[in-house]
PDB file of N, CA and C in Angstrom:
ATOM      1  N   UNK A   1       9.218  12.769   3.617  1.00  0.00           N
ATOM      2  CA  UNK A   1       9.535  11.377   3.370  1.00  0.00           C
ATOM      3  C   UNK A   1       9.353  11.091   1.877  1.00  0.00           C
ATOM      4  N   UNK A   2      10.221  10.300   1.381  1.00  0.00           N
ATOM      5  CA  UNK A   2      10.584   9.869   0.128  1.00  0.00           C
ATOM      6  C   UNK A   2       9.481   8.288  -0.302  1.00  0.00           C
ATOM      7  N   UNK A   3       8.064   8.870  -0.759  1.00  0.00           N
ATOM      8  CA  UNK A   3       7.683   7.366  -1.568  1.00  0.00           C
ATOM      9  C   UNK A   3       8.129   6.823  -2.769  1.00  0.00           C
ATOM     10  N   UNK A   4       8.586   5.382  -2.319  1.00  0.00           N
ATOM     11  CA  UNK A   4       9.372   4.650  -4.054  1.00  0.00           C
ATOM     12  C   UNK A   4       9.164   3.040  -3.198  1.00  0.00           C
ATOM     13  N   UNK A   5       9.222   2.211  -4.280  1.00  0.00           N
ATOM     14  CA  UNK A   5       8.866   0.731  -3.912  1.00  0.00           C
ATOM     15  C   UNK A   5      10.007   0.216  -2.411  1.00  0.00           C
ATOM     16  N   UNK A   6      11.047   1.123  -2.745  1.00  0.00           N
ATOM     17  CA  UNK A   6      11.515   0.926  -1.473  1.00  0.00           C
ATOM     18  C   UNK A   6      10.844   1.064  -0.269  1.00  0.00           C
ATOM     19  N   UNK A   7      10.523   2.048  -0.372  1.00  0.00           N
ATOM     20  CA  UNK A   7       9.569   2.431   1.363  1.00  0.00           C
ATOM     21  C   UNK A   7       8.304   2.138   1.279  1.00  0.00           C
ATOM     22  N   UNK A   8       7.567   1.326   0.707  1.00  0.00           N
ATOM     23  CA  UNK A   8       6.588   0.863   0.530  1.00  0.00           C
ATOM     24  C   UNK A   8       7.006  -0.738   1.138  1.00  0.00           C
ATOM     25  N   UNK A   9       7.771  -1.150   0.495  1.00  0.00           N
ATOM     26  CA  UNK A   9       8.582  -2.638   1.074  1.00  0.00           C
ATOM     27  C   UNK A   9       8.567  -2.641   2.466  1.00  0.00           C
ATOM     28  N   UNK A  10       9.574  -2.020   2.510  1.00  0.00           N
ATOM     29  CA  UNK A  10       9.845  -1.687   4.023  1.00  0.00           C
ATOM     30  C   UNK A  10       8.662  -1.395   5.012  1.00  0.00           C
ATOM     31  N   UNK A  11       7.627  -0.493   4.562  1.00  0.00           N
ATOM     32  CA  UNK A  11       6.109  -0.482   5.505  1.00  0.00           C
ATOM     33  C   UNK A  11       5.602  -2.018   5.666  1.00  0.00           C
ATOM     34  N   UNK A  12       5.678  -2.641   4.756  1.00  0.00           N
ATOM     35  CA  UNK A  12       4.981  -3.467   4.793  1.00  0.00           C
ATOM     36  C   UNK A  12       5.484  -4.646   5.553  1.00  0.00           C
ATOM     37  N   UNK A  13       7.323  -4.626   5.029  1.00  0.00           N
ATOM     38  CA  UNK A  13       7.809  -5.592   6.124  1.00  0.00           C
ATOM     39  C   UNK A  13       8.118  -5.130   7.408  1.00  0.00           C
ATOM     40  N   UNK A  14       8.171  -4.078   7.672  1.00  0.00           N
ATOM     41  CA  UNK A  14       8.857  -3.942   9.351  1.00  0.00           C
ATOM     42  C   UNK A  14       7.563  -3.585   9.445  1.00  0.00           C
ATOM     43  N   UNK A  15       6.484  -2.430   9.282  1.00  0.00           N
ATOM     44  CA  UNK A  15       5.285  -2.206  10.452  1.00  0.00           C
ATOM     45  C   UNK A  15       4.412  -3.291  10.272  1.00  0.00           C
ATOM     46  N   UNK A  16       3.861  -3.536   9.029  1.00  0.00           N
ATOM     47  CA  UNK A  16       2.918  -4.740   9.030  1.00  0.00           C
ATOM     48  C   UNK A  16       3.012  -5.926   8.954  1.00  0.00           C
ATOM     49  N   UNK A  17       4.795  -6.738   8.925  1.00  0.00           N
ATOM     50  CA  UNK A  17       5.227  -7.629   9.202  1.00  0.00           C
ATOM     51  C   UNK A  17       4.659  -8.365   8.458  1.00  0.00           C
ATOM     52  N   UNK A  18       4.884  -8.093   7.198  1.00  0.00           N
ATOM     53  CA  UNK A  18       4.689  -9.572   5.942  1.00  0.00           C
ATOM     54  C   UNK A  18       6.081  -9.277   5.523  1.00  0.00           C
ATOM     55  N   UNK A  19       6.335 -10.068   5.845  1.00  0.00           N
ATOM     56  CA  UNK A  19       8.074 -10.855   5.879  1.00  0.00           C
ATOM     57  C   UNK A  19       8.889 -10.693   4.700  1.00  0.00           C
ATOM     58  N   UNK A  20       7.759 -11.487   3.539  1.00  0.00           N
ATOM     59  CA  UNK A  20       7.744 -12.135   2.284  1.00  0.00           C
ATOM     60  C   UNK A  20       7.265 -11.213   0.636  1.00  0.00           C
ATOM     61  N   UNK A  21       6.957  -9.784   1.686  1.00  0.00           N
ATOM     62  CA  UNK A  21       6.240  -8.885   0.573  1.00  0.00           C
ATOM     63  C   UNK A  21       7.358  -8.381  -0.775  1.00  0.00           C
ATOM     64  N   UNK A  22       6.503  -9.022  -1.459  1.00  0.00           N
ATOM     65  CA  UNK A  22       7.130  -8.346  -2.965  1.00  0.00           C
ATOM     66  C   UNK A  22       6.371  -7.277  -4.276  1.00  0.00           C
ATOM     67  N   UNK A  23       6.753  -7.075  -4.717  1.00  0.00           N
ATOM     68  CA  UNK A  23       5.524  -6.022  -5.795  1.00  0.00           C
ATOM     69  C   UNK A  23       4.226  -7.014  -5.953  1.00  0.00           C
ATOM     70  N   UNK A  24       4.698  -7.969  -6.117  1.00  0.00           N
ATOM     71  CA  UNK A  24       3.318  -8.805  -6.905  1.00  0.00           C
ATOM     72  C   UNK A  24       2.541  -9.403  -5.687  1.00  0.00           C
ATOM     73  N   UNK A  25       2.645  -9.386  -3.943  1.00  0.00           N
ATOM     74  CA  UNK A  25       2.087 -10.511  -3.238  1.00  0.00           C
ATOM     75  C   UNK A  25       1.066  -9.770  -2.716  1.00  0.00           C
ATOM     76  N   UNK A  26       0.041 -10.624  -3.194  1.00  0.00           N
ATOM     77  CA  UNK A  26      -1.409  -9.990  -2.621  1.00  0.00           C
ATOM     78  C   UNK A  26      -1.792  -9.892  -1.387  1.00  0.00           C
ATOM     79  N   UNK A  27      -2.177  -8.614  -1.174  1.00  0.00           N
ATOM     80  CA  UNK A  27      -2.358  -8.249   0.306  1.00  0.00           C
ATOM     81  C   UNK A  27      -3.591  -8.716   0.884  1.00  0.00           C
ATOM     82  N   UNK A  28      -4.332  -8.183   0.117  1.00  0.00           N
ATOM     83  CA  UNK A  28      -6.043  -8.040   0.514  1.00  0.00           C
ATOM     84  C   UNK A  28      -6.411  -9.399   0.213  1.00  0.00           C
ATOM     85  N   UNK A  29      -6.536  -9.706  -0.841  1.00  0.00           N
ATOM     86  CA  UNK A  29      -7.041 -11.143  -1.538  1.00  0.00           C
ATOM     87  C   UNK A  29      -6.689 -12.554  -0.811  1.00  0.00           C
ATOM     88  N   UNK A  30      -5.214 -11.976  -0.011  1.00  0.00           N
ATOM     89  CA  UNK A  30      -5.175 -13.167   0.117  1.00  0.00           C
ATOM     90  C   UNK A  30      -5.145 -13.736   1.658  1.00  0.00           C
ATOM     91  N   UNK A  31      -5.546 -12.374   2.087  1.00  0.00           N
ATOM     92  CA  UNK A  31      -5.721 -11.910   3.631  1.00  0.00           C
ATOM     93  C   UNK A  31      -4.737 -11.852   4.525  1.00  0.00           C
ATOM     94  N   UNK A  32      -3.869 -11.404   4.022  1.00  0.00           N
ATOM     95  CA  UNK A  32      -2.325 -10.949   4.896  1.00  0.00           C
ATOM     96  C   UNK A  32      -2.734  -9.694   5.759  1.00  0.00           C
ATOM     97  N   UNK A  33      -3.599  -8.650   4.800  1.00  0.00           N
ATOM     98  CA  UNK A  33      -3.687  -7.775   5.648  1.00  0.00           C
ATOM     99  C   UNK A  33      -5.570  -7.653   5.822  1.00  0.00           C
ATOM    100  N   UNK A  34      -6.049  -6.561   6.858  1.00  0.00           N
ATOM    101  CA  UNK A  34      -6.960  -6.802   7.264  1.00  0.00           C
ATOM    102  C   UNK A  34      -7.559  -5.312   7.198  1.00  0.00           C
ATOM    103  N   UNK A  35      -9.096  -4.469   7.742  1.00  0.00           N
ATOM    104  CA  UNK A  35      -9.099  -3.479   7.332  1.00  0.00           C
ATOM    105  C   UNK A  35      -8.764  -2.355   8.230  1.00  0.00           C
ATOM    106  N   UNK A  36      -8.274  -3.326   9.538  1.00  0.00           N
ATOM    107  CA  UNK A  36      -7.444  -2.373  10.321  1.00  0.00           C
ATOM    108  C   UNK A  36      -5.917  -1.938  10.154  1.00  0.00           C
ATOM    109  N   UNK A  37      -5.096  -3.099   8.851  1.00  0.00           N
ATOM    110  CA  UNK A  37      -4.188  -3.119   8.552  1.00  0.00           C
ATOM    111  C   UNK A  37      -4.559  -1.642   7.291  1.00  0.00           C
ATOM    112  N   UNK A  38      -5.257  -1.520   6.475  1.00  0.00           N
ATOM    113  CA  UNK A  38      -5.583  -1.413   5.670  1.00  0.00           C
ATOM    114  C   UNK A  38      -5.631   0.453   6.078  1.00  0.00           C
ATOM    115  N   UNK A  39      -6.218   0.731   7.310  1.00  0.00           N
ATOM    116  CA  UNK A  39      -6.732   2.117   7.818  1.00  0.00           C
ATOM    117  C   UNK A  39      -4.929   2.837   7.936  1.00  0.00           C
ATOM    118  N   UNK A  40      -4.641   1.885   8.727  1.00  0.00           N
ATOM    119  CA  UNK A  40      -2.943   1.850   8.832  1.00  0.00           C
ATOM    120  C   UNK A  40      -1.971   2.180   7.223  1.00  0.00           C
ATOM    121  N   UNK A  41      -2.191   1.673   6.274  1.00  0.00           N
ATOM    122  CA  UNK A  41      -1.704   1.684   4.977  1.00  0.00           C
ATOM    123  C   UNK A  41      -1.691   3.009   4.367  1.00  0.00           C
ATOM    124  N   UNK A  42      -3.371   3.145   3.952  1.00  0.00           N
ATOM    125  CA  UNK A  42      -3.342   4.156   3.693  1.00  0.00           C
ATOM    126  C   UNK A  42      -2.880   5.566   4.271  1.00  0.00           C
ATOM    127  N   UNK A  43      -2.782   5.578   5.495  1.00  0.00           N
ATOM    128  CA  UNK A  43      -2.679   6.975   6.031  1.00  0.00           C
ATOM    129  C   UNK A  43      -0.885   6.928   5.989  1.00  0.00           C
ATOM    130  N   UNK A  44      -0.199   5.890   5.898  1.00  0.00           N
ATOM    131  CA  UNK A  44       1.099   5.806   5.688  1.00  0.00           C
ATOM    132  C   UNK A  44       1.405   6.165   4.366  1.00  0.00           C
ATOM    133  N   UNK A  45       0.442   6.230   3.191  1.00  0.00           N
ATOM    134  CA  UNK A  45       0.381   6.044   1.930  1.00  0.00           C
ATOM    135  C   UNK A  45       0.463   7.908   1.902  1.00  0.00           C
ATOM    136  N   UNK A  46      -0.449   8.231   2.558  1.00  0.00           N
ATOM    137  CA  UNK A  46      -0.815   9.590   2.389  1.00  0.00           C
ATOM    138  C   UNK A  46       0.108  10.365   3.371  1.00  0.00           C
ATOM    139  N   UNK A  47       0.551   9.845   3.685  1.00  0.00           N
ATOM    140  CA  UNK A  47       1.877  11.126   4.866  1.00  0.00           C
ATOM    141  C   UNK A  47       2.741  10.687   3.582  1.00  0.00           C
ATOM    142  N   UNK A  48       2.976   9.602   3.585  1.00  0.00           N
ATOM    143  CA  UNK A  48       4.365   9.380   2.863  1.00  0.00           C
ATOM    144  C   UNK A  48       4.693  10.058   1.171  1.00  0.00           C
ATOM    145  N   UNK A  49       3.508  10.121   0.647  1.00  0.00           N
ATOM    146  CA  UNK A  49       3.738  10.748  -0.631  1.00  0.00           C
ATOM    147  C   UNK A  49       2.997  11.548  -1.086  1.00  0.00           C
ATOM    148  N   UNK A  50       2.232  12.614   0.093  1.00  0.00           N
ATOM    149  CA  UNK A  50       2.002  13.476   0.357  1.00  0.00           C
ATOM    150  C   UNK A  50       0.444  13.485  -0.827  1.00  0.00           C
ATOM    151  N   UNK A  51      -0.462  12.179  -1.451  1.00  0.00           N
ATOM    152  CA  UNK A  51      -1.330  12.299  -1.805  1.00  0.00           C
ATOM    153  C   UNK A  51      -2.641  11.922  -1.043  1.00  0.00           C
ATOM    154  N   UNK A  52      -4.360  12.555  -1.465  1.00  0.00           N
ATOM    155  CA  UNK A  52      -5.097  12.631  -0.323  1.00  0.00           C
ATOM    156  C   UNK A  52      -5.838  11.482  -1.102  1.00  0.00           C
ATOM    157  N   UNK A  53      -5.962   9.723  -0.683  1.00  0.00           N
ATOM    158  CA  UNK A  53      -6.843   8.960  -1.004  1.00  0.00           C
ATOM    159  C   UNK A  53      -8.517   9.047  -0.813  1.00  0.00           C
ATOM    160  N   UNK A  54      -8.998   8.998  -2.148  1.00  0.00           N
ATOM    161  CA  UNK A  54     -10.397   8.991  -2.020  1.00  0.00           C
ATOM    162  C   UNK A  54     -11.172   7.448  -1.707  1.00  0.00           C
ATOM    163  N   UNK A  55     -11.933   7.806  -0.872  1.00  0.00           N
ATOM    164  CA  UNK A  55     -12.605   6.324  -1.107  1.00  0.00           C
ATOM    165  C   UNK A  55     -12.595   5.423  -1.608  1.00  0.00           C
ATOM    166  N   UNK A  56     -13.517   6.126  -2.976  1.00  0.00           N
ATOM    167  CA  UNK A  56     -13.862   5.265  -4.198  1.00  0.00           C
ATOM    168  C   UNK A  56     -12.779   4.851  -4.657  1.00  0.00           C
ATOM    169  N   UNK A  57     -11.264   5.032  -4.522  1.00  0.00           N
ATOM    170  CA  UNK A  57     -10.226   4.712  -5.039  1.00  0.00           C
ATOM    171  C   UNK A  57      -9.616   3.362  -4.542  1.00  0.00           C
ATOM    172  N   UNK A  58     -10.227   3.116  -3.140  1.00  0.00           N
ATOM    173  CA  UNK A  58      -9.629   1.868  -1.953  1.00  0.00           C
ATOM    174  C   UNK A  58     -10.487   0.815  -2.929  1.00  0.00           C
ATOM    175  N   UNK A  59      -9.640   0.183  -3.907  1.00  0.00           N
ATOM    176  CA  UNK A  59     -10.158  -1.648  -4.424  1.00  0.00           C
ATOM    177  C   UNK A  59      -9.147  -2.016  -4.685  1.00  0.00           C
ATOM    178  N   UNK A  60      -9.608  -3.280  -4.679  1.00  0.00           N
ATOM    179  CA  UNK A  60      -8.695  -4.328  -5.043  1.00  0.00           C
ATOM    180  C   UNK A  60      -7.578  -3.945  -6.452  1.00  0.00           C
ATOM    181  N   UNK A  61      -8.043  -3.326  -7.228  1.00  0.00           N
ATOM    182  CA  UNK A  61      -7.913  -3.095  -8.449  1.00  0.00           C
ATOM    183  C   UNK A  61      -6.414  -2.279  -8.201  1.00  0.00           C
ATOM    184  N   UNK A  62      -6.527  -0.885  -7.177  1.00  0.00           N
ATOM    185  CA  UNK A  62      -5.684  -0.240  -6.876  1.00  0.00           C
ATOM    186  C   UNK A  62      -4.854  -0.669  -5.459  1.00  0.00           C
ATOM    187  N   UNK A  63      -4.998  -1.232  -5.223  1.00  0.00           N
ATOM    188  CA  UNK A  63      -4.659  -1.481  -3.747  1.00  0.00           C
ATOM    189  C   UNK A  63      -3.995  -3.217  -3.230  1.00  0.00           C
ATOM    190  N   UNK A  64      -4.353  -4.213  -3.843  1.00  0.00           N
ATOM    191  CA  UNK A  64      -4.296  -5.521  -3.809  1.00  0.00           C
ATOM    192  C   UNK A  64      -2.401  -6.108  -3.435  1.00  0.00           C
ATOM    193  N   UNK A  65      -1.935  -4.946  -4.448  1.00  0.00           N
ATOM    194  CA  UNK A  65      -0.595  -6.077  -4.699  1.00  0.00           C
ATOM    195  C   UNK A  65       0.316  -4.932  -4.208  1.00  0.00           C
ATOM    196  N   UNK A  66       1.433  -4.468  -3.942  1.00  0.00           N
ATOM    197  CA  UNK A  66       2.203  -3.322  -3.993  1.00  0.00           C
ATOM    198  C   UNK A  66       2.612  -2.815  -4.950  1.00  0.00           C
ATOM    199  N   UNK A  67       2.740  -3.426  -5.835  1.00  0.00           N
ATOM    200  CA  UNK A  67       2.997  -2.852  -7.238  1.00  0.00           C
ATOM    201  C   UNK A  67       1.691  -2.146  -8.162  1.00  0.00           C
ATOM    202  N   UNK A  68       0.102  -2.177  -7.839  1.00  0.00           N
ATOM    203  CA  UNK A  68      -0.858  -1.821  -7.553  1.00  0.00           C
ATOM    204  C   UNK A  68      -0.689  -0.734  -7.173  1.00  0.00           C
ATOM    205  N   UNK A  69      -0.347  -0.556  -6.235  1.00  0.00           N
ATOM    206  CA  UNK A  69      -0.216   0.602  -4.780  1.00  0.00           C
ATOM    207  C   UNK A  69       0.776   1.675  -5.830  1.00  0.00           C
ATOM    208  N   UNK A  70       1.445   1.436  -6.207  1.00  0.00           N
ATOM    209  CA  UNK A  70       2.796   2.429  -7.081  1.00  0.00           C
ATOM    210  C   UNK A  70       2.515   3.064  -7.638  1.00  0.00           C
ATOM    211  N   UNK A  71       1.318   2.138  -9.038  1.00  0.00           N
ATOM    212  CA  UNK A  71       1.107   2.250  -9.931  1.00  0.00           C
ATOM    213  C   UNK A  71       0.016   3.439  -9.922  1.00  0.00           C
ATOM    214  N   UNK A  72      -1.028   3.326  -8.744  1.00  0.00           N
ATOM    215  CA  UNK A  72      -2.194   4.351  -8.340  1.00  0.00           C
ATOM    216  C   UNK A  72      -1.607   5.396  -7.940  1.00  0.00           C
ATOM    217  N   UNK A  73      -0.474   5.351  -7.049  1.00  0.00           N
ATOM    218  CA  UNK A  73       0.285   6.613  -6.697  1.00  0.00           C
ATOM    219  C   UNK A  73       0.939   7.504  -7.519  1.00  0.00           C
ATOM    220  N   UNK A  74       1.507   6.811  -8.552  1.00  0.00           N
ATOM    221  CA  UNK A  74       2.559   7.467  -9.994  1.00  0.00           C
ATOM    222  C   UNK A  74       1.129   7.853 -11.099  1.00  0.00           C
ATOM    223  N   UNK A  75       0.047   7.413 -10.280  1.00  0.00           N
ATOM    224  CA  UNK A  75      -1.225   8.061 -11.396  1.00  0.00           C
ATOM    225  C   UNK A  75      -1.627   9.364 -10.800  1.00  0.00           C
ATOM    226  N   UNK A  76      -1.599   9.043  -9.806  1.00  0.00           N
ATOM    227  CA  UNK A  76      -2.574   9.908  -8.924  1.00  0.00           C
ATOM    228  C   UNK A  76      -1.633  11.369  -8.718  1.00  0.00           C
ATOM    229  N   UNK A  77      -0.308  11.430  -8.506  1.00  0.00           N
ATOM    230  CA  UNK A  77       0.763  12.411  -8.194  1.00  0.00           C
ATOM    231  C   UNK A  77       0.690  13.357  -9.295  1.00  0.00           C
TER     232      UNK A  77
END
């Protein structure tokens, strides 16, 4: 499977059903998603672009917005 903001979009609107998700709309902060949403994310994060998330890596900092999410992934790859 191919990770790019496309299929990141798409996770977020068809499995986790935020409708409205764009690079910038805060997930965590603003409690759209939850940390069962969250267990769900990541492991979609990690099949999908084949990187292994560390812990210490799950914050707000990296994780909050989708464009966040990209940005940790295009670091981390």
């Amino acid at each position: 499977m191919t990770f790019d903001q496309k299929t990141l979009l798409a996770y977020l609107r068809d499995d986790l059903e935020i409708k409205d998700a764009g690079l910038d709309t805060p997930l965590f902060s603003s409690g759209l998603l939850d940390s069962v949403s969250m267990v769900g994310l990541l492991a979609f994060l990690e099949q999908a672009s084949g990187m292994i998330i560390r812990t210490e890596d799950v914050t707000l900092e990296n994780f909050d917005t989708p464009a966040r999410i990209l940005a940790f992934a295009q670091a981390t790859v």
